[in-house]
C-alpha atoms as a PDB file:
ATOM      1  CA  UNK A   1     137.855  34.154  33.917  1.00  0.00           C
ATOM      2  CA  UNK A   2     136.620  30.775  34.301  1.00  0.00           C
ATOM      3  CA  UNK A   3     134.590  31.156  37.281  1.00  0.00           C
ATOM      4  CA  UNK A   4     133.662  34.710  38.775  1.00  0.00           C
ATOM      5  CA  UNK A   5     133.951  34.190  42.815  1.00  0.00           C
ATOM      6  CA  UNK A   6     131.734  36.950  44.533  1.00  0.00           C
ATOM      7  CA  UNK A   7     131.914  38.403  47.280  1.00  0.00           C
ATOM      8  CA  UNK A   8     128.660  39.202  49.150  1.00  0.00           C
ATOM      9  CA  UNK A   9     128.933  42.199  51.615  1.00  0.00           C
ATOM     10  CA  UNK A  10     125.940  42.391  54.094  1.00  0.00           C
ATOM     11  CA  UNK A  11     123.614  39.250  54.900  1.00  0.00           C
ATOM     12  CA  UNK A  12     119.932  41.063  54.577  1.00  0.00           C
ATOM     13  CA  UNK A  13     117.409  40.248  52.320  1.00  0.00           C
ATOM     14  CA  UNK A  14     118.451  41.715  48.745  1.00  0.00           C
ATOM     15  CA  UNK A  15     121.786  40.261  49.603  1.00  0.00           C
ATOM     16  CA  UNK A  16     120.358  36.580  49.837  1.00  0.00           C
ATOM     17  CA  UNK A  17     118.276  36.992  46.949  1.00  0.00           C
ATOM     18  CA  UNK A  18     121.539  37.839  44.813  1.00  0.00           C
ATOM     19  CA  UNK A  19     123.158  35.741  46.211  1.00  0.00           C
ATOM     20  CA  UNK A  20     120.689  33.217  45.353  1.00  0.00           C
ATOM     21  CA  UNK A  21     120.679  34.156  41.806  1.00  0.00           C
ATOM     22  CA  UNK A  22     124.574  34.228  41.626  1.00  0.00           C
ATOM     23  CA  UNK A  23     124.192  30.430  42.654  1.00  0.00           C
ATOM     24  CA  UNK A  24     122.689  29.505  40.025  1.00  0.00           C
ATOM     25  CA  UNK A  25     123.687  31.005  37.298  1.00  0.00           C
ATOM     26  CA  UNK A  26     126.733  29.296  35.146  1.00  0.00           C
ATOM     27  CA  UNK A  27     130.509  30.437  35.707  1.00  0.00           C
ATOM     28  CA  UNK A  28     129.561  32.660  39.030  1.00  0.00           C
ATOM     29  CA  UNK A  29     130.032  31.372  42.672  1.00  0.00           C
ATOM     30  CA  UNK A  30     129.824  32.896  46.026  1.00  0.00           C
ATOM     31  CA  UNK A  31     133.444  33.163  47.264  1.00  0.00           C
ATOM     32  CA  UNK A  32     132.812  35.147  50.729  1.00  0.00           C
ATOM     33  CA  UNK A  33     130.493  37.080  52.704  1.00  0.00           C
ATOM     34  CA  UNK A  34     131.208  39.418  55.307  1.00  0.00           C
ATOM     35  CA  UNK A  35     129.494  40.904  58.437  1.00  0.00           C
ATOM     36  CA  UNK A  36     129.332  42.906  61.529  1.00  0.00           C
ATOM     37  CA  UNK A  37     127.830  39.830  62.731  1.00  0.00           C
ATOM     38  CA  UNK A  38     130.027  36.921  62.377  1.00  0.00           C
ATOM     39  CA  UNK A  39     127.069  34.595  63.403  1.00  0.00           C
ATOM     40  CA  UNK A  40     124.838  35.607  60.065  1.00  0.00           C
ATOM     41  CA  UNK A  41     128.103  35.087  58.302  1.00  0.00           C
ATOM     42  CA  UNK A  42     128.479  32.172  59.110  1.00  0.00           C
ATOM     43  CA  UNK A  43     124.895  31.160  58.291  1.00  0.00           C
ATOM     44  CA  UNK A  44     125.108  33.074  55.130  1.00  0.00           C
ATOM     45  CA  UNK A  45     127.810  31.184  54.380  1.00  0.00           C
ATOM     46  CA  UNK A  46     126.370  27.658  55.099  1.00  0.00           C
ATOM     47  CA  UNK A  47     123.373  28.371  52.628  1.00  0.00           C
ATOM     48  CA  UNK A  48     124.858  29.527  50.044  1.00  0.00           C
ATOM     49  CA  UNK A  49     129.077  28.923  50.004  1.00  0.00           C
ATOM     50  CA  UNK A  50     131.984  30.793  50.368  1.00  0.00           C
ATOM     51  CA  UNK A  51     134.055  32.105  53.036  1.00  0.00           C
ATOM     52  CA  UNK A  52     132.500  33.883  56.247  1.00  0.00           C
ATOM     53  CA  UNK A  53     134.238  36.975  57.742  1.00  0.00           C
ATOM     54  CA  UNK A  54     133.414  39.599  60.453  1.00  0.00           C
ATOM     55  CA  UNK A  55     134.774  42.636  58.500  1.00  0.00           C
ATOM     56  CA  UNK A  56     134.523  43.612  54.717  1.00  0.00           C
ATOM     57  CA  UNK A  57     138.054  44.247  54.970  1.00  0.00           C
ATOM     58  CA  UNK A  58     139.085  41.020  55.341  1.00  0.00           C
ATOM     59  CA  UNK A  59     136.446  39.932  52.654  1.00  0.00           C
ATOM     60  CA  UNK A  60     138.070  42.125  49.909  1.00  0.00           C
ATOM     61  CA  UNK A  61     141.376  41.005  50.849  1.00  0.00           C
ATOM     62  CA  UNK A  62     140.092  37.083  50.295  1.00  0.00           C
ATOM     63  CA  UNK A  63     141.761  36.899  46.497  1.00  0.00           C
ATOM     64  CA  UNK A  64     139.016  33.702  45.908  1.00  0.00           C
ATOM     65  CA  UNK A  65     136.735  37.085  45.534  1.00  0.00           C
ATOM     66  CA  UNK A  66     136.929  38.999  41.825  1.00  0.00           C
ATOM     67  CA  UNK A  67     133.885  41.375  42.478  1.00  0.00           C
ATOM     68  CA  UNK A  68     132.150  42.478  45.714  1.00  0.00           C
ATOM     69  CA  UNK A  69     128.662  43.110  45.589  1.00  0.00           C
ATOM     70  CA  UNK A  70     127.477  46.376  48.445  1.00  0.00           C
ATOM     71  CA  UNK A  71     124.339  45.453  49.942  1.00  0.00           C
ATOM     72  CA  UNK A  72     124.743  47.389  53.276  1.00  0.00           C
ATOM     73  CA  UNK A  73     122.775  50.513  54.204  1.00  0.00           C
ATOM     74  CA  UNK A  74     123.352  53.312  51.675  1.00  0.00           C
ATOM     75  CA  UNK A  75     125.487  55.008  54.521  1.00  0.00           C
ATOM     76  CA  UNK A  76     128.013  52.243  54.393  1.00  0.00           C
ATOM     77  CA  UNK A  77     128.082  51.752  50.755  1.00  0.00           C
ATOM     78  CA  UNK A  78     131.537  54.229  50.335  1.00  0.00           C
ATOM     79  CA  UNK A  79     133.117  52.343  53.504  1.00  0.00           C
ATOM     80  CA  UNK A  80     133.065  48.911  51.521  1.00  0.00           C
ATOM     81  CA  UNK A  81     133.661  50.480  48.111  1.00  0.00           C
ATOM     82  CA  UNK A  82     136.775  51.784  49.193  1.00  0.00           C
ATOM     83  CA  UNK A  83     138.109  48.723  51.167  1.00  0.00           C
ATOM     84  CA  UNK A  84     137.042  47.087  47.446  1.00  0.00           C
ATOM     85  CA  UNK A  85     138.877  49.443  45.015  1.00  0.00           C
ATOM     86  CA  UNK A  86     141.842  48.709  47.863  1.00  0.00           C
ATOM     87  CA  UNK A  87     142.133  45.428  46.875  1.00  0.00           C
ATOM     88  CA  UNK A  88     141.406  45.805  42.972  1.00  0.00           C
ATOM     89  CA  UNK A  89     138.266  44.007  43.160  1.00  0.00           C
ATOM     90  CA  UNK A  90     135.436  44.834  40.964  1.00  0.00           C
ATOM     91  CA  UNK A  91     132.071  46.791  42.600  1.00  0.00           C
ATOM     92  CA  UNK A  92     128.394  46.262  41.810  1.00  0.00           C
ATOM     93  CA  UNK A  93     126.914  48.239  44.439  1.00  0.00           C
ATOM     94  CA  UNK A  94     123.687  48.424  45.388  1.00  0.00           C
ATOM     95  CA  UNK A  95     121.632  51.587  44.232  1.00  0.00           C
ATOM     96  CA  UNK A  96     121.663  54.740  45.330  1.00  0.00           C
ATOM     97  CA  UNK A  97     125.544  54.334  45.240  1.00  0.00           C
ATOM     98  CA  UNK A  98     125.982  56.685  48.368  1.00  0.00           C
ATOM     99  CA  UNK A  99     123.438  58.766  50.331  1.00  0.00           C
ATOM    100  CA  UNK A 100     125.407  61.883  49.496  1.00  0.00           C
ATOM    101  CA  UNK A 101     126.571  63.870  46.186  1.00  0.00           C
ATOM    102  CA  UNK A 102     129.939  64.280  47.798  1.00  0.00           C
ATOM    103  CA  UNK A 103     130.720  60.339  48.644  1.00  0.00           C
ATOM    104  CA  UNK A 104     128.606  59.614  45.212  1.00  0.00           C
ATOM    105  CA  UNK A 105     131.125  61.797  43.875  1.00  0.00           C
ATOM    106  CA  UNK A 106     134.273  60.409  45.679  1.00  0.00           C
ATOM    107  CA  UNK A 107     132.958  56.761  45.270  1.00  0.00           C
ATOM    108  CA  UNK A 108     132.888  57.738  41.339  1.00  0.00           C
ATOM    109  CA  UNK A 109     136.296  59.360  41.672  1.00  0.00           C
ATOM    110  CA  UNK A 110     138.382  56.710  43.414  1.00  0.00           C
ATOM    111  CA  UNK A 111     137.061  54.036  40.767  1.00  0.00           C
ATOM    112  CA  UNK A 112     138.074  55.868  37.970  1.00  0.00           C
ATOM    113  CA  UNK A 113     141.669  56.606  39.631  1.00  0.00           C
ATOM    114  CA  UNK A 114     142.553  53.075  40.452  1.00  0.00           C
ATOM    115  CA  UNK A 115     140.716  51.916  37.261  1.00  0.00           C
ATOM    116  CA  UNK A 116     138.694  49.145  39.052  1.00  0.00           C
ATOM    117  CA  UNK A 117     135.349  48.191  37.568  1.00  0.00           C
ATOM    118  CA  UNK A 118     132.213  50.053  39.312  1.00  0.00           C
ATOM    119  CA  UNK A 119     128.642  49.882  38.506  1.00  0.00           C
ATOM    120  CA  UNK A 120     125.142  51.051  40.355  1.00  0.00           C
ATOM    121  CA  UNK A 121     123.209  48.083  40.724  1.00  0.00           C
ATOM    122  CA  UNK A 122     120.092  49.128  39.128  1.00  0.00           C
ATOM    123  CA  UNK A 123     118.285  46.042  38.043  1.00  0.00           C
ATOM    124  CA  UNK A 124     115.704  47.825  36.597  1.00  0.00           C
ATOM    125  CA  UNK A 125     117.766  48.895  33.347  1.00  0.00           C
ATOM    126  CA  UNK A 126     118.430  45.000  33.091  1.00  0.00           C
ATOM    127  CA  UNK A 127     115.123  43.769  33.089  1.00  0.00           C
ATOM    128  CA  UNK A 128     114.148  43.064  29.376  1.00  0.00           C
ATOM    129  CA  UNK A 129     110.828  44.483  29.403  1.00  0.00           C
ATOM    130  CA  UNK A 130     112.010  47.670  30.333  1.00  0.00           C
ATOM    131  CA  UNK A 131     115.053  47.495  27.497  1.00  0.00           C
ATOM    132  CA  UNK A 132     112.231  46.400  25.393  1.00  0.00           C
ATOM    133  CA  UNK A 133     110.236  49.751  25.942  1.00  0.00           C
ATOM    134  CA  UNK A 134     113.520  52.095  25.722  1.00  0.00           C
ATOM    135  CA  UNK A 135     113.624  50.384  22.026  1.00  0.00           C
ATOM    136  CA  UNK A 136     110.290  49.938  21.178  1.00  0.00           C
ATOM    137  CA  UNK A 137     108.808  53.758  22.217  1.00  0.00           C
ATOM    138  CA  UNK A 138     110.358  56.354  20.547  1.00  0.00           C
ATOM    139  CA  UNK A 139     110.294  60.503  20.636  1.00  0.00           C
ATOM    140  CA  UNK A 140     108.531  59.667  24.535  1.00  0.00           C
ATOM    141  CA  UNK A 141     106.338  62.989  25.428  1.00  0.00           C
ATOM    142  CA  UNK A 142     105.868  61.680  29.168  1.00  0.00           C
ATOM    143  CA  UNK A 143     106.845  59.011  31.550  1.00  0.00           C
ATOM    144  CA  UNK A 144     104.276  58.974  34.829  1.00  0.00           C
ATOM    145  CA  UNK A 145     105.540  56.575  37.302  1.00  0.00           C
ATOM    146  CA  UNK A 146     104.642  55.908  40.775  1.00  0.00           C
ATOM    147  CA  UNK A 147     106.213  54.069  43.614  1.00  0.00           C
ATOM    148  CA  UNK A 148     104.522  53.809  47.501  1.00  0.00           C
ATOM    149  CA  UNK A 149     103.840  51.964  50.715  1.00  0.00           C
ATOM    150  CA  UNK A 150     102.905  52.591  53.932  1.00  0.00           C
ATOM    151  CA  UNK A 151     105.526  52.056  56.337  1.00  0.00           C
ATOM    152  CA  UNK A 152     104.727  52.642  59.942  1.00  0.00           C
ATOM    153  CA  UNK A 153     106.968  55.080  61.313  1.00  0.00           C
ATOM    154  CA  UNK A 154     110.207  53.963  63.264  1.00  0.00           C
ATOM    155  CA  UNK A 155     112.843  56.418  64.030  1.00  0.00           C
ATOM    156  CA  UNK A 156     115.579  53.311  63.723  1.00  0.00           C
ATOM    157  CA  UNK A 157     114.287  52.073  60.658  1.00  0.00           C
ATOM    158  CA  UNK A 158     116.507  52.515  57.799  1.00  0.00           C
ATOM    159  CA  UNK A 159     113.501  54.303  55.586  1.00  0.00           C
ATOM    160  CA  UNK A 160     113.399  56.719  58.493  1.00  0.00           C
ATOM    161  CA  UNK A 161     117.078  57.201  60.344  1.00  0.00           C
ATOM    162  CA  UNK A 162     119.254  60.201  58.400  1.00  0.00           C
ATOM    163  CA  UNK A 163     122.411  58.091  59.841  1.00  0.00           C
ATOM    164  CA  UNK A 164     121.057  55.394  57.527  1.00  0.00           C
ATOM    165  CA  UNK A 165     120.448  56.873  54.608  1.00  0.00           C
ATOM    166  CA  UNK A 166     117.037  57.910  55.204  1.00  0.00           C
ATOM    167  CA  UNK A 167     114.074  58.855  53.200  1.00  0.00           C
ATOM    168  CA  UNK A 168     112.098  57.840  50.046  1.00  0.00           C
ATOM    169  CA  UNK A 169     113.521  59.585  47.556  1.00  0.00           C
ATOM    170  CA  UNK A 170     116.850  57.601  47.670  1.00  0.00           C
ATOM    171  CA  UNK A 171     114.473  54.203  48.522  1.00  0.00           C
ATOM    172  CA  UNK A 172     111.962  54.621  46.132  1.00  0.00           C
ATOM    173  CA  UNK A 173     112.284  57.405  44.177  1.00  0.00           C
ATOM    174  CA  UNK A 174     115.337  56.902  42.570  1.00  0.00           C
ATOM    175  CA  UNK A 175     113.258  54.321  40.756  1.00  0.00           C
ATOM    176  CA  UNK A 176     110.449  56.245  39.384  1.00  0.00           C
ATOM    177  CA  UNK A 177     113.243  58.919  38.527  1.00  0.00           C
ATOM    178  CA  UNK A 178     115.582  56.295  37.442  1.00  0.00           C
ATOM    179  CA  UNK A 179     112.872  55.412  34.723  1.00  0.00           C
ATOM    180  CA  UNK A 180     112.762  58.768  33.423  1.00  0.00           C
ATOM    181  CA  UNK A 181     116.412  59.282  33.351  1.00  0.00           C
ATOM    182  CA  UNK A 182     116.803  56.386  31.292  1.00  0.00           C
ATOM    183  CA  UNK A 183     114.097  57.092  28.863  1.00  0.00           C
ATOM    184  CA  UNK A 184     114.373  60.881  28.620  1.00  0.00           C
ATOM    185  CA  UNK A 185     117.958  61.835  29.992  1.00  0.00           C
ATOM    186  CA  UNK A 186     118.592  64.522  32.149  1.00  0.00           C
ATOM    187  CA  UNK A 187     115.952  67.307  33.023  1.00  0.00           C
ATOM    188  CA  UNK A 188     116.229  71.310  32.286  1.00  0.00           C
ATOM    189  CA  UNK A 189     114.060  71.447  35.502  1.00  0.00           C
ATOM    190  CA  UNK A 190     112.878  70.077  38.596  1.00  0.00           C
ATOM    191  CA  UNK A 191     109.548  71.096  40.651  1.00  0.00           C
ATOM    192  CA  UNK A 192     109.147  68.643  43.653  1.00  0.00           C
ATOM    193  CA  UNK A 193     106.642  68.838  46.772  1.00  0.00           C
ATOM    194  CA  UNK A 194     106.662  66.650  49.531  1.00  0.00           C
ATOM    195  CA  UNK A 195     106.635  66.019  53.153  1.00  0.00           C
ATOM    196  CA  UNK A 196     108.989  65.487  55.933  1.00  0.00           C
ATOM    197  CA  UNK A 197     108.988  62.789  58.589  1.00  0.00           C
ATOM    198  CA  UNK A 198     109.832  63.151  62.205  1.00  0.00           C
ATOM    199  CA  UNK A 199     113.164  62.705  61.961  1.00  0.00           C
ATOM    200  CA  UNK A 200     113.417  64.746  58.640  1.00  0.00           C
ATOM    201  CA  UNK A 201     114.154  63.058  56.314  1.00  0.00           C
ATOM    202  CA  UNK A 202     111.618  63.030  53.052  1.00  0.00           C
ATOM    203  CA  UNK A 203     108.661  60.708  53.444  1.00  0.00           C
ATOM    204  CA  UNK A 204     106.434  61.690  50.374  1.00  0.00           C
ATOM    205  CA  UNK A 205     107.513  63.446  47.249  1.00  0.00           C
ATOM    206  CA  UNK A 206     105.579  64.524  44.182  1.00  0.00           C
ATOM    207  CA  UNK A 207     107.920  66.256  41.211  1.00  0.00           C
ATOM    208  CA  UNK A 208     107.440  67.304  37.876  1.00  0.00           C
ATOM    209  CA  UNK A 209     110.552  67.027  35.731  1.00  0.00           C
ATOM    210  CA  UNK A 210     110.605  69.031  32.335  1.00  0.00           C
ATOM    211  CA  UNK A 211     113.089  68.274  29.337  1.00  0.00           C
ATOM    212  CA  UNK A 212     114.838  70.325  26.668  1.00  0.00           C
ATOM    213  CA  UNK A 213     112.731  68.733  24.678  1.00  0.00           C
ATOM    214  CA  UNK A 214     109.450  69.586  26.138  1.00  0.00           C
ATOM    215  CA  UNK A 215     108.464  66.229  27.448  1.00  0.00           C
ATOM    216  CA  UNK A 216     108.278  65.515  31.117  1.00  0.00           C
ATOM    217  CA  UNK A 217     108.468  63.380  33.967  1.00  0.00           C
ATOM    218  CA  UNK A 218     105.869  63.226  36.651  1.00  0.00           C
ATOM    219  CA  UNK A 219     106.886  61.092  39.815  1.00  0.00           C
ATOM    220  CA  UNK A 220     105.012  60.078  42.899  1.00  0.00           C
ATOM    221  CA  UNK A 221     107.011  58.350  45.815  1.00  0.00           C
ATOM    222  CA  UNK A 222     104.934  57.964  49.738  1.00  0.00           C
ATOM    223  CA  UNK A 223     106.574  55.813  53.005  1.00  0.00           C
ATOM    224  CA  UNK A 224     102.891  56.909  54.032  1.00  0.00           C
ATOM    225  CA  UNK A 225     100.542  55.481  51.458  1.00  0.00           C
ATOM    226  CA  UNK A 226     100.250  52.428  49.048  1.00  0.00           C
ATOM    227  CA  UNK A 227     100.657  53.773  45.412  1.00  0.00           C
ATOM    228  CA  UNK A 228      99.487  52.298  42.240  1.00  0.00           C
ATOM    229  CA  UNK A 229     103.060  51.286  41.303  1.00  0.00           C
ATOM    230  CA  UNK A 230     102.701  50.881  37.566  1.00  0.00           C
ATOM    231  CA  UNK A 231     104.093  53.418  35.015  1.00  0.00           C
ATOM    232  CA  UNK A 232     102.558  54.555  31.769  1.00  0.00           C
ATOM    233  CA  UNK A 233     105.427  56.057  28.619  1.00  0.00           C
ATOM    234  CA  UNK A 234     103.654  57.683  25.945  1.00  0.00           C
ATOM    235  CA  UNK A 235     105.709  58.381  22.788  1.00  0.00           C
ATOM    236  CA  UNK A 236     104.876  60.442  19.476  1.00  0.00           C
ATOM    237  CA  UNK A 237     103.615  56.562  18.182  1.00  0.00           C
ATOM    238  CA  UNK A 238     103.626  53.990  21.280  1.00  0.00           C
ATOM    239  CA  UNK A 239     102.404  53.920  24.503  1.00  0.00           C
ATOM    240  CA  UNK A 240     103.821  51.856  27.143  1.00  0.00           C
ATOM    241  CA  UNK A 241     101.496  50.952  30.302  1.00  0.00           C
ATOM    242  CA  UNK A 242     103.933  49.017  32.636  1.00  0.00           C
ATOM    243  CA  UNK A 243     102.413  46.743  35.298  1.00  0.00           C
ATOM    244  CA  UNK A 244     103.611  46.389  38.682  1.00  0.00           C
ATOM    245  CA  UNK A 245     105.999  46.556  40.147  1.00  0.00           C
ATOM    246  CA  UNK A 246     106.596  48.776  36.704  1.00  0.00           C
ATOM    247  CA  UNK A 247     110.737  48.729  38.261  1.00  0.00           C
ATOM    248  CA  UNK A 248     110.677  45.152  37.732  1.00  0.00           C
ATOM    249  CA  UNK A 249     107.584  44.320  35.815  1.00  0.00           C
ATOM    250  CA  UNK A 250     106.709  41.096  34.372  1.00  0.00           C
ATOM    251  CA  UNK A 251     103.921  42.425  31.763  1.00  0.00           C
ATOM    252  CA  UNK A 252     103.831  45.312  29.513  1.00  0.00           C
ATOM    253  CA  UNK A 253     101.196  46.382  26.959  1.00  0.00           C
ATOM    254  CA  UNK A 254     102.397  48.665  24.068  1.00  0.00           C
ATOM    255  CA  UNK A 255      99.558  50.446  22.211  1.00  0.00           C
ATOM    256  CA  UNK A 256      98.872  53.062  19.721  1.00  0.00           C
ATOM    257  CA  UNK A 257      96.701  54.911  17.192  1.00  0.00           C
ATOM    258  CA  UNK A 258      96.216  52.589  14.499  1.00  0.00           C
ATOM    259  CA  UNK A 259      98.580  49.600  16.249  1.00  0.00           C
ATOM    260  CA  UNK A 260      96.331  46.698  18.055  1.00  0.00           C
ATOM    261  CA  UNK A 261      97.375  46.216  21.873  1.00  0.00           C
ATOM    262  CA  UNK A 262     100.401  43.582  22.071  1.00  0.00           C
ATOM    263  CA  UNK A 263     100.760  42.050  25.650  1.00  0.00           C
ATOM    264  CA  UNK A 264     104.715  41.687  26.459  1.00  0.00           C
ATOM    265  CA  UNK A 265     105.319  39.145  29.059  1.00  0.00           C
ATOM    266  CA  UNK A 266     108.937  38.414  31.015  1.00  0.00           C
ATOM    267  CA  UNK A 267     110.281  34.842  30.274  1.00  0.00           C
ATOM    268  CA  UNK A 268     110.200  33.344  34.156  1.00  0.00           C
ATOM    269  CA  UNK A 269     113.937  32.642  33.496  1.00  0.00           C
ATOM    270  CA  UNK A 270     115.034  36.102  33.458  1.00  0.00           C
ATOM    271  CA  UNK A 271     115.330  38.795  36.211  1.00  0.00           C
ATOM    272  CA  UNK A 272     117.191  42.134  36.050  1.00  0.00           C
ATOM    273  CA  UNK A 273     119.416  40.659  39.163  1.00  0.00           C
ATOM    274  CA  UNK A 274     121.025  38.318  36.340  1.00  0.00           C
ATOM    275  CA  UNK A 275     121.460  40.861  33.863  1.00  0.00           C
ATOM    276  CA  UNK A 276     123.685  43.171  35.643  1.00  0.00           C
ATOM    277  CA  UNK A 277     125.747  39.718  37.407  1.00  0.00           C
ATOM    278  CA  UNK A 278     126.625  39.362  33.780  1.00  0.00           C
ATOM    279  CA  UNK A 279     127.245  42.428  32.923  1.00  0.00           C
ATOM    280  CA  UNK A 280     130.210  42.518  35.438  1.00  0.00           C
ATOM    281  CA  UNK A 281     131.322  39.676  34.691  1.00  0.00           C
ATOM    282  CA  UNK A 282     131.629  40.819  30.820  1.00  0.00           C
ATOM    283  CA  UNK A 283     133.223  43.913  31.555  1.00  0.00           C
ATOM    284  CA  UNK A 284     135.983  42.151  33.015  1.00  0.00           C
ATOM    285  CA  UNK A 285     136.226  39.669  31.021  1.00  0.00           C
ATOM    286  CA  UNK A 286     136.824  42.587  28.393  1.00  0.00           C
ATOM    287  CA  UNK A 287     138.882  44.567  30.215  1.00  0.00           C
ATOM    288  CA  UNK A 288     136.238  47.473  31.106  1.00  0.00           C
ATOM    289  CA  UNK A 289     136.174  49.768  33.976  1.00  0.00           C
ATOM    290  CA  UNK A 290     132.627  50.860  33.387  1.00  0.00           C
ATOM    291  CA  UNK A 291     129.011  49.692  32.141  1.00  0.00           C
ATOM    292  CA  UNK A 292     127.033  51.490  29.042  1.00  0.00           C
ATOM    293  CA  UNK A 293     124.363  50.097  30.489  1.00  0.00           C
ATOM    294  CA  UNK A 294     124.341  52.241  33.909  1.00  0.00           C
ATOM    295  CA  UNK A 295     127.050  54.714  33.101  1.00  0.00           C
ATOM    296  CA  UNK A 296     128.650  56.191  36.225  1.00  0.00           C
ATOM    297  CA  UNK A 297     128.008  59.530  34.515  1.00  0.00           C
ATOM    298  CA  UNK A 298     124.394  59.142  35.169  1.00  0.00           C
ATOM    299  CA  UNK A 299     124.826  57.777  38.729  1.00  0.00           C
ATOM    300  CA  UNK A 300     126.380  60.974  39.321  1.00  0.00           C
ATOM    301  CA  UNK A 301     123.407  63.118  37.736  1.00  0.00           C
ATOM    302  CA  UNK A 302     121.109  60.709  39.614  1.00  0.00           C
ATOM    303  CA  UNK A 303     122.617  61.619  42.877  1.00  0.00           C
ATOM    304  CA  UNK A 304     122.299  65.276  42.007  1.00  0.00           C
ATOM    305  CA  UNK A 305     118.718  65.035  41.150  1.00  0.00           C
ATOM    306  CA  UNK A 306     117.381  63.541  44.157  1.00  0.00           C
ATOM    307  CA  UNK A 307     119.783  65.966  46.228  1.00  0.00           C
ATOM    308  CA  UNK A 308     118.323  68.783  44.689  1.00  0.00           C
ATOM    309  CA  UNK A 309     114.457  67.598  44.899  1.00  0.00           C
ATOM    310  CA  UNK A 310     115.375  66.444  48.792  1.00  0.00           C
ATOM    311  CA  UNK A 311     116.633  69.964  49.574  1.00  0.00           C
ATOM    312  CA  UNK A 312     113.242  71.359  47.770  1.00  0.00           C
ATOM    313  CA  UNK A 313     111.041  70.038  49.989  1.00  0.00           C
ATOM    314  CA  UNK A 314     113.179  70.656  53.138  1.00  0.00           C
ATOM    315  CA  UNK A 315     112.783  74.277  52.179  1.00  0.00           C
ATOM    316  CA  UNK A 316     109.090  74.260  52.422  1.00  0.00           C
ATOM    317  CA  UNK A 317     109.528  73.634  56.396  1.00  0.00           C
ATOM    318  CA  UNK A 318     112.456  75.746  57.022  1.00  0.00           C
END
């Protein structure tokens, strides 16, 4: 595949800064971008290339697109997935994949059946400081992580409407959880507190996570209060203190007994957003339906954590 066409559904902010990113980066163009609003389309489209279309239909159907990338409200990620796997075109799909287990679990299921390439965009596992603390710290004991802002409450604000995939567990925390999913797996148990907004969904959570192992997790995510941010791993010989944002963090420090501090800092050429652009377009270049980097396994796990810490602190106001 000489030159990966993309095609961009949604025109909001994370959409133009892929898009930007897909731009410039060798082999990759933007083919197409779809929206409700053929207007933003069409300005999309003027800024940055490619064809401008009022339905994501139509924009999987455009065969100048190879892979779609799902930048819509969690609610509608399934909606375009579907109309992608129609079509046989690839998926990178914004993170959480789906703001349910069930369409997480249908989303997972229809890519597998029609064999078409899906992947959770989680930049975060693409970002090399963070690969370079999976590699570096070893036997990790605890990951603490953090992730909050105050946002002022708006029932018809994405963060806060349920119809929109409301909340900050599926915001924010699957970040902070995220990190300790990919440096410790999946957890033996869960123990999350946290408070509801208005319109119910979650707007703070606090959980400790425990592991087979003994190690553990503790994660902090607020829409009500600004949070440090950062995230500290501590392993049997290294400690990692990640700066913030720790999800895509330009400085680490590893440290430990006996080992003098070394400052890690990001190369300004790299961002996780290119990482997992390439990482589609190897996997089809080699013929693979799925990504060892962000296994859909552990999308699925993902979207069964957060259910399950969601529906922990909904009980504490039943």
């Amino acid at each position: 595949m000489a030159d990966l066409g993309w095609g961009i559904a949604a025109t909001g902010g994370i959409a133009r800064t892929v898009a930007a990113v897909i731009a410039a980066e060798p082999g990759m163009r933007v083919a197409a971008v779809a929206s409700r609003s053929p207007e933003r389309a069409a300005a999309f489209a003027a800024e940055f290339g490619g064809t401008p279309y009022g339905s994501y239909d139509e924009l999987c159907a455009d065969p100048e697109v190879d892979a779609v990338y799902v930048a819509t409200p969690h609610a509608q990620h399934l909606e375009v997935a579907e109309a992608a796997f129609a079509h046989g075109k690839a998926v990178l799909c914004e993170k959480p994949l789906t703001a349910s287990v069930a369409d997480t679990e249908r989303m997972v299921r229809l890519a597998r059946q029609t064999g078409v390439f899906l992947m959770e965009a989680m930049w975060m596992r693409f970002n090399p400081l963070i690969r370079m603390v999976k590699e570096s710290v070893t036997d990790v004991r605890s990951v603490q992580a953090s992730f909050g802002f105050a946002q002022p409450f708006d029932p018809a604000h994405r963060l806060f409407a349920p119809a929109l995939g409301g909340g900050g567990l599926l915001d924010l925390g699957i970040y902070p959880f995220g990190l300790a999913q990919l440096l410790l797996g999946q957890p033996a148990s869960l123990h999350v507190t946290g408070s509801l907004a208005p319109t119910g969904v979650d707007a703070e959570a606090g959980g400790v996570l425990i592991y087979p192992s003994g190690a553990r997790a503790l994660v902090d995510v607020s829409l009500l209060a600004a949070y440090p941010n950062t995230a500290t791993v501590v392993g049997s010989s290294l400690r990692a203190d990640i700066d913030a944002p720790f999800w895509a963090p330009r400085r680490v420090v590893l440290s430990g007994p006996g080992v003098s501090p070394s400052e890690h800092l990001l190369d300004p050429a790299e961002n996780g957003y290119a990482g997992e652009l390439r990482e589609v377009r190897d996997a089809l270049a080699e013929g693979r339906t799925e990504s060892p980097v962000m296994p859909l396994d552990e999308s699925l796990a993902m979207a069964g954590l957060l259910d399950e810490a969601r529906g922990q602190i909904t009980k504490l106001y039943l």
